[in-house]
Protein backbone atom coordinates (compact mmCIF):
# COMPACT_ATOMS: atom_id res chain seq x y z
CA UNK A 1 -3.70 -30.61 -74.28
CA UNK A 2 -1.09 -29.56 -77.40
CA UNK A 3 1.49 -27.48 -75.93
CA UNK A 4 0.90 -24.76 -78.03
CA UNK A 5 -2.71 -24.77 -76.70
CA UNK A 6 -1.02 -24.73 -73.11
CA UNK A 7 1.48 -21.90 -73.85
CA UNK A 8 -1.47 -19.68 -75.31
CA UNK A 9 -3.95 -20.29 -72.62
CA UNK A 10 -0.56 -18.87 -70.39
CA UNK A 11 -0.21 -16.07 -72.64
CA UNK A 12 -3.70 -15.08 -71.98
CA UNK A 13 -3.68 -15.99 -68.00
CA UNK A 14 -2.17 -12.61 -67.61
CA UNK A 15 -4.31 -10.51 -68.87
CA UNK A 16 -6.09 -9.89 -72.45
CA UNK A 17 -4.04 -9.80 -75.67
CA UNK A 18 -3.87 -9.48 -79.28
CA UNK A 19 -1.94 -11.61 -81.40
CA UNK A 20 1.55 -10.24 -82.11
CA UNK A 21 1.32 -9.93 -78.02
CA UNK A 22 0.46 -14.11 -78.08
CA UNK A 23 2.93 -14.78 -80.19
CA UNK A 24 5.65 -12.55 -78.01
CA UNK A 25 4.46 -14.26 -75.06
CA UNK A 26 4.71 -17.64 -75.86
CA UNK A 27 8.00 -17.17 -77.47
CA UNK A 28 9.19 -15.76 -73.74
CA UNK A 29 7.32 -18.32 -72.12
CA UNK A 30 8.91 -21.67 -74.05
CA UNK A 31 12.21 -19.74 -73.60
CA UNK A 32 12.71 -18.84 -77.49
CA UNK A 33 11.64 -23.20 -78.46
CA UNK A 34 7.95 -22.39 -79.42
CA UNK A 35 7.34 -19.18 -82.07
CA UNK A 36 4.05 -19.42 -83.26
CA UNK A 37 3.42 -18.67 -87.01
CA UNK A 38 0.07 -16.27 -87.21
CA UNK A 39 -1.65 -18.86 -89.41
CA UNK A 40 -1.38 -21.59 -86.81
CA UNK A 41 -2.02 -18.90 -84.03
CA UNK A 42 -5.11 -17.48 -85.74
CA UNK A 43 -6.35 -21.16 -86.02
CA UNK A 44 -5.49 -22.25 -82.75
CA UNK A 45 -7.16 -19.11 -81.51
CA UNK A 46 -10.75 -19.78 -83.22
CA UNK A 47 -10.70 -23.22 -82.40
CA UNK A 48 -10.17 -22.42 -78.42
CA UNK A 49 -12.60 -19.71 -78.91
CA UNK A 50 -15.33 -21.99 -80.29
CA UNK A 51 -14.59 -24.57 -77.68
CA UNK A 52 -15.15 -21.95 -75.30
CA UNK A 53 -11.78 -21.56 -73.24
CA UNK A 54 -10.91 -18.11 -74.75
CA UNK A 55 -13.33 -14.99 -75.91
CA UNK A 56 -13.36 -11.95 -77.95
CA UNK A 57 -12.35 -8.96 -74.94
CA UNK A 58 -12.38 -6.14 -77.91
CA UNK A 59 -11.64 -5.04 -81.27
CA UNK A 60 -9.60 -1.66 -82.35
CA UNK A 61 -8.31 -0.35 -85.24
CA UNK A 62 -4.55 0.49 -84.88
CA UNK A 63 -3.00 1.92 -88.35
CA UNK A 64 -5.89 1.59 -90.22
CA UNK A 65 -5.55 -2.19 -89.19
CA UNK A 66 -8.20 -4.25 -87.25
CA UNK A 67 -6.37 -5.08 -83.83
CA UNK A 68 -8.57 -8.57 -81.93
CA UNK A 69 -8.24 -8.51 -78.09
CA UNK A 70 -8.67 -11.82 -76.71
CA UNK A 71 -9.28 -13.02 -73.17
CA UNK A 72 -9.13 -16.37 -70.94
CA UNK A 73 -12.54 -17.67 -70.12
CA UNK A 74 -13.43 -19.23 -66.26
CA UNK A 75 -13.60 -22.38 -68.22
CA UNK A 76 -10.14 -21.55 -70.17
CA UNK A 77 -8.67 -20.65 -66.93
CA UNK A 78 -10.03 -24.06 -65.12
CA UNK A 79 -8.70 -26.23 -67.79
CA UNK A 80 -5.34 -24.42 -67.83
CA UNK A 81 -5.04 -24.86 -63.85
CA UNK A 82 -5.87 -28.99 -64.65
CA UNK A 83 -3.43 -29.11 -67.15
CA UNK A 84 -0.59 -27.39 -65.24
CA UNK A 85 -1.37 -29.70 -62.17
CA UNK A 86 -1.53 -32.76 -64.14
CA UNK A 87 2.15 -31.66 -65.92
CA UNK A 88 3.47 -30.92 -62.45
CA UNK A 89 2.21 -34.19 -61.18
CA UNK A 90 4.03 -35.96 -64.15
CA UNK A 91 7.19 -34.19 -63.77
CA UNK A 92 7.03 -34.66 -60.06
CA UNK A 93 7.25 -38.74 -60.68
CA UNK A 94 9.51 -38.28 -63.79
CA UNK A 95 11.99 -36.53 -61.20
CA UNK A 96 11.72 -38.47 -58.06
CA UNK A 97 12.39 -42.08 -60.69
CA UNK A 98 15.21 -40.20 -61.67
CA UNK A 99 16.69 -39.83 -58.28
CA UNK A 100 15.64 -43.43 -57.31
CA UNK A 101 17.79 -44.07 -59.96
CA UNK A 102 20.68 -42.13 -59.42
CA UNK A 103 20.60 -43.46 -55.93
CA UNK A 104 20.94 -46.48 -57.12
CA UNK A 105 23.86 -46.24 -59.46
């Protein structure tokens, strides 16, 4: 999974958001190193919404401007649980190599 697919499923594991509210959130989330353009957001966000992982939650109209609510799916929220565990497992042996190593030095 692309890390920018990663940090918006996380976005959306809180709760249901629109975009600007994506884009804030994975900037707070990657600690300032991600900021998602809209373009790439807006593509990213059709893309996990045709694979099924996120869905529509509502639509609004804020300042005469259309305002898309979107929301994590059971099968977004499954595949974002696999892909944390699978990260943690990989840092986990990154870490523990790393004090082997230290050890040994």
């Amino acid at each position: 999974m692309q890390e920018a697919t990663f940090l918006i499923l996380t976005a959306l594991a809180d709760g249901s958001q629109h975009g600007y509210g994506i884009i804030a959130d994975v900037a707070e989330i990657s600690g300032g190193r991600v900021k998602l353009r809209a373009g790439t957001l807006y593509t990213a966000l059709d893309r996990l919404r045709a694979d099924g992982l996120i869905s529509l939650d509502r639509e609004e109209i804020v300042d005469g401007r259309l305002r898309r609510y979107y929301r994590l799916t059971p099968d977004g929220a499954r595949q974002l649980a696999d892909e944390a565990a699978r990260l943690r497992a990989n840092a986990a042996a990154a870490l523990s190599r790393l004090n082997r190593a230290e050890v040994a030095t």
